[in-house]
Protein backbone atom coordinates (compact mmCIF):
# COMPACT_ATOMS: atom_id res chain seq x y z
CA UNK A 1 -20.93 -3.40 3.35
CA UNK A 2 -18.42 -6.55 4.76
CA UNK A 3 -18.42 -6.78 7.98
CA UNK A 4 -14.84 -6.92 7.62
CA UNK A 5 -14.37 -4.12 5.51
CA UNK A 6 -16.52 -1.51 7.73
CA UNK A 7 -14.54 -3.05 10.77
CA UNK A 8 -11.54 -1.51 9.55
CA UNK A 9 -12.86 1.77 8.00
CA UNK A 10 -14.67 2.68 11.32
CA UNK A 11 -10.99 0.94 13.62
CA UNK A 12 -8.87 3.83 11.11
CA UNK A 13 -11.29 6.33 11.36
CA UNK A 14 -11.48 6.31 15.41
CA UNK A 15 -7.59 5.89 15.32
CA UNK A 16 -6.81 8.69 13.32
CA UNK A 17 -9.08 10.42 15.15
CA UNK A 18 -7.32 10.20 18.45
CA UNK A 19 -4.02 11.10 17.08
CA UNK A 20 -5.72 14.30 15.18
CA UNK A 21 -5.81 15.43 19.12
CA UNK A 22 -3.06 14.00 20.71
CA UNK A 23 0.13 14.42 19.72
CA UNK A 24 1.08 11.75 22.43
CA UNK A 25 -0.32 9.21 20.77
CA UNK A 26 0.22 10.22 17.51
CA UNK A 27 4.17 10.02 18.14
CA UNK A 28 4.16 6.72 19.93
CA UNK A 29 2.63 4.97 17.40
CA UNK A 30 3.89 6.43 13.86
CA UNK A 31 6.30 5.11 11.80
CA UNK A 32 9.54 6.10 12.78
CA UNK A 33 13.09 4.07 11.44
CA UNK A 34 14.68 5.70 15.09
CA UNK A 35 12.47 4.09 17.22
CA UNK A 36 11.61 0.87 15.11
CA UNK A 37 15.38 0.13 15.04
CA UNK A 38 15.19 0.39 18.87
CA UNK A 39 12.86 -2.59 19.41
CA UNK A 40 9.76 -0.62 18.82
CA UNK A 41 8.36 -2.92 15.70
CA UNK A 42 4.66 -2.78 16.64
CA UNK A 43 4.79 0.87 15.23
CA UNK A 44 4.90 -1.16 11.23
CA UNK A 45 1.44 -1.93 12.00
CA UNK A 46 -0.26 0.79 14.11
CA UNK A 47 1.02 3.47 12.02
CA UNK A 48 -0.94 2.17 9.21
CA UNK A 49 -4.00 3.35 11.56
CA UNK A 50 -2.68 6.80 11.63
CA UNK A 51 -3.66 9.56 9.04
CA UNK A 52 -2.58 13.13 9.33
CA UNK A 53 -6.19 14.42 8.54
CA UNK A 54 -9.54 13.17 7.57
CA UNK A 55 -8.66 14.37 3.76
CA UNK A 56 -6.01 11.65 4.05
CA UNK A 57 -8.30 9.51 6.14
CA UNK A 58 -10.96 9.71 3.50
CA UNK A 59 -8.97 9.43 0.63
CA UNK A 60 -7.49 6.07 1.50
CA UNK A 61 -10.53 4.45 3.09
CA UNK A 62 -12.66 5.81 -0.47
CA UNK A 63 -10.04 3.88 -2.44
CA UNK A 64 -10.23 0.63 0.15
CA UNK A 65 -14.30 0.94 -0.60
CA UNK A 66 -14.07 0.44 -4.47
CA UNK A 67 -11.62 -1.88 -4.44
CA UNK A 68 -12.23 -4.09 -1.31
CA UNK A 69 -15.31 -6.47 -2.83
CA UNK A 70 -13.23 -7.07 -5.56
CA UNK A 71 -10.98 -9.15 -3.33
CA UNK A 72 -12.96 -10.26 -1.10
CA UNK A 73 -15.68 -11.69 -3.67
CA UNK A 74 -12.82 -13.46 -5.41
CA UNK A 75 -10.57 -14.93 -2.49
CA UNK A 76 -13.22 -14.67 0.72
CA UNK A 77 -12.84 -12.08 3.77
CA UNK A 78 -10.25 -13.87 5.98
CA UNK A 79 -8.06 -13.59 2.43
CA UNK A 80 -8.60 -10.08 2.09
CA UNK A 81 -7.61 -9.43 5.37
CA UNK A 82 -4.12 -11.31 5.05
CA UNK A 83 -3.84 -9.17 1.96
CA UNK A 84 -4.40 -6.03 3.79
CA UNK A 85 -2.74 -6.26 6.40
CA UNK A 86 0.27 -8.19 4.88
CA UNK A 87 0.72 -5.03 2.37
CA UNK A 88 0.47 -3.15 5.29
CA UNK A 89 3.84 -4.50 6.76
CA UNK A 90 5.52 -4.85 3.39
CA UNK A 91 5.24 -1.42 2.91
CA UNK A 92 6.51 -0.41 6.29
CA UNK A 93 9.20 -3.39 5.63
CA UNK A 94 10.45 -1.83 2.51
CA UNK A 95 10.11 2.00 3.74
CA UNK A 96 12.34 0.22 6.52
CA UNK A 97 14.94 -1.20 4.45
CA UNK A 98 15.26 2.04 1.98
CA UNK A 99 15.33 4.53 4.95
CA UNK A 100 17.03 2.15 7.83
CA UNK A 101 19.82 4.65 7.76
CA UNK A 102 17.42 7.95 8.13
CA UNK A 103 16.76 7.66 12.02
CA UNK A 104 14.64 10.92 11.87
CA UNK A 105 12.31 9.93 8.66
CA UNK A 106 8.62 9.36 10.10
CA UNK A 107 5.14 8.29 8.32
CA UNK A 108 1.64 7.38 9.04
CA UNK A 109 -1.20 6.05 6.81
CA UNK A 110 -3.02 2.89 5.61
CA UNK A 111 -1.93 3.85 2.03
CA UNK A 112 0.46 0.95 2.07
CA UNK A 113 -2.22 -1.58 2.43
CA UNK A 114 -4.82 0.25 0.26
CA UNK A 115 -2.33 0.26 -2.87
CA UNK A 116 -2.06 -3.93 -1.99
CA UNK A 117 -5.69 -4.34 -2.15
CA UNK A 118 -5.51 -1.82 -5.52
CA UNK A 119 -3.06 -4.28 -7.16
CA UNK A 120 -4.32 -7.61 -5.90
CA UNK A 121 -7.54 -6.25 -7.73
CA UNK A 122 -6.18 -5.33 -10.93
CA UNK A 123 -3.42 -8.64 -10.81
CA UNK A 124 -7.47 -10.31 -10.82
CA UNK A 125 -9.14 -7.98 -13.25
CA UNK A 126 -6.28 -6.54 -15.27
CA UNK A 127 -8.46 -5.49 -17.75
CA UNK A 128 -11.02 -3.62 -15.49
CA UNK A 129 -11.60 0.07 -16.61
CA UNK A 130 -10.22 2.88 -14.16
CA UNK A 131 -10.82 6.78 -14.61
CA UNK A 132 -7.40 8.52 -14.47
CA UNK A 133 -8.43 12.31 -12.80
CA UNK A 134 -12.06 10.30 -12.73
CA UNK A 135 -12.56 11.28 -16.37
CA UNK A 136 -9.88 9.48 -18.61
CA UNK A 137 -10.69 5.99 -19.11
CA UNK A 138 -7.19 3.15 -19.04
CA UNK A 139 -7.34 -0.19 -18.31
CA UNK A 140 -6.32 -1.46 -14.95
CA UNK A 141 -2.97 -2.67 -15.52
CA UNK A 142 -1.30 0.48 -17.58
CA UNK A 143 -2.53 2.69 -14.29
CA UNK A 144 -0.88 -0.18 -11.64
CA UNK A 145 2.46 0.16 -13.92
CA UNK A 146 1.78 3.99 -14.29
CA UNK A 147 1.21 4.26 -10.90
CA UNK A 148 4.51 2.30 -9.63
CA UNK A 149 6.51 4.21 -11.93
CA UNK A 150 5.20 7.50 -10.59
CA UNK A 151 5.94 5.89 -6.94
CA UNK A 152 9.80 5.35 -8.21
CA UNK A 153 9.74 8.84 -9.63
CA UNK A 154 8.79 10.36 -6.04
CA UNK A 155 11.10 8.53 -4.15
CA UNK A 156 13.90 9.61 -6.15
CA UNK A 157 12.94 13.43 -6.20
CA UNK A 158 11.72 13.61 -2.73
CA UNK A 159 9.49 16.93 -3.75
CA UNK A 160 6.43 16.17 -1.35
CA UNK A 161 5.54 14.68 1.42
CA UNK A 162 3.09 11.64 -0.28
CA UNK A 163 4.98 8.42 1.21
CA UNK A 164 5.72 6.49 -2.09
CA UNK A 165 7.86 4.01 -0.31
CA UNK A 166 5.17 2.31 1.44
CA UNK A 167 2.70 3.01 -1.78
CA UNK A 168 5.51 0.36 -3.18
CA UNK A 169 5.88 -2.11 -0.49
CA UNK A 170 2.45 -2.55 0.01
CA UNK A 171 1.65 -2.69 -3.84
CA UNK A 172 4.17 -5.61 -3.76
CA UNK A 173 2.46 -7.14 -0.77
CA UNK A 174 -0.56 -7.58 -2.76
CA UNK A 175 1.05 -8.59 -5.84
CA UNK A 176 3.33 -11.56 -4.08
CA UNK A 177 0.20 -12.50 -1.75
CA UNK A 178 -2.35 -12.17 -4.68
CA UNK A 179 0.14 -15.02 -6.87
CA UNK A 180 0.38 -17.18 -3.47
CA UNK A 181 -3.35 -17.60 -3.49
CA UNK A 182 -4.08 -17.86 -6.76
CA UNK A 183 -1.09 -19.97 -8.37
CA UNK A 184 -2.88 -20.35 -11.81
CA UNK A 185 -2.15 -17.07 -12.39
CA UNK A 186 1.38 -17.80 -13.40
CA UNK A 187 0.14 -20.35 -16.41
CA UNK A 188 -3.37 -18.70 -16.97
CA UNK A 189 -1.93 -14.87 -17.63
CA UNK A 190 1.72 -15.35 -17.64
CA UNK A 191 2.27 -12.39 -19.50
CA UNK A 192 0.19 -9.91 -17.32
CA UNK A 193 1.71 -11.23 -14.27
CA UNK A 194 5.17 -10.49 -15.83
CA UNK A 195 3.89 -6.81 -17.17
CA UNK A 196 3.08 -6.23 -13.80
CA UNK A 197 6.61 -6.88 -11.93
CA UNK A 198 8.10 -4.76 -14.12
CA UNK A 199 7.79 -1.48 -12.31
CA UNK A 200 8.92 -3.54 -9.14
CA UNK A 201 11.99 -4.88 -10.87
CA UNK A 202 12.94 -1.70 -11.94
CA UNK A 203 13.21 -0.38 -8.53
CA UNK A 204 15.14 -2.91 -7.26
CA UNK A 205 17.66 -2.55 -10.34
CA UNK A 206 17.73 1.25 -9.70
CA UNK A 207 18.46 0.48 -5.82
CA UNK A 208 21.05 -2.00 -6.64
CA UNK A 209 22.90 0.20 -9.07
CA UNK A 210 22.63 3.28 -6.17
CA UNK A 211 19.93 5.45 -9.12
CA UNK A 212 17.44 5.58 -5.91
């Protein structure tokens, strides 16, 4: 495994595990709009070293360990790390700007930069084969739109406590980093880059036009 890659599995995963026992911790360092707005901005990135359990834990570092090599065999390991953690603080930054007015609302979770990583891999390999409920077979890009669309769906019916905000942000993260690094993109697979911003422009149409 990358260095890289195990260096932040094993960071999370003794993180997490000091806020499973102390609630101390745990609070100072979440994301929460209250305390960000007071000055407190370092909590955009350590909450993204946070999990509520090792279900969650495991869930989101699993996901990181498929979908990792992919980046990092195309761009290198110091670009997968600006990926990662710059879809980490998009999706705090957008969870920040949707919620700024919601002093109380609070998250944790790397799921932000784990969905960045996701679409930065399928913006590379949009034709790679995923397993919907690991047994239905769909190419990469309809499950990144699928998935986005879902995101919009639970942030407008607020029905469960999965933070789809940040699953955005950070999804966009990857998507606007992945296009910075490889320019090309825009000339080589202009279509499938434009396929793929359409979940995100239809959340920023439904924001605009109060639907949110």
């Amino acid at each position: 495994m990358n260095i890289f890659l195990l260096a932040i599995i094993i960071g999370t995963g003794l993180i997490s595990y000091k806020g499973f026992s102390d609630t101390f911790f745990f609070r100072k360092y979440e994301f929460h709009v209250g305390s960000i707005r007071a000055g407190e901005q370092i909590r955009m990135l350590t909450s993204g070293f946070l999990h509520v359990d090792w279900m969650h834990f495991g869930f989101n570092m699993l996901t990181l360990y498929f979908f990792a090599p992919v980046v990092i065999q195309n761009f290198g390991e110091w670009s997968f790390l600006s990926i990662y953690f710059g879809s980490m603080l998009a999706g705090s930054l957008l969870t920040l700007y949707l919620h700024k007015e919601d002093y109380y609302y609070r998250a944790v979770g790397a799921s932000g930069a784990v969905t960045g990583i996701i679409y930065a891999s399928i913006l590379l390999y949009p034709d790679m084969t995923l397993y919907l409920f690991f047994a239905i077979p769909i190419p990469g890009y309809i499950f990144g739109i699928g998935y986005l669309l879902y995101s919009i769906y639970g942030m407008k019916a607020k029905n469960d406590n999965i933070g789809h905000t940040a699953h955005f942000g950070g999804a966009i993260g990857g998507y606007v980093i992945t296009l910075m690094k490889e320019p090309a993109m825009l000339h080589e697979n202009l279509k499938m880059v434009i396929l793929l911003a359409i979940p995100i422009l239809v959340l920023f149409y439904l924001h605009k036009t109060n639907k949110l």
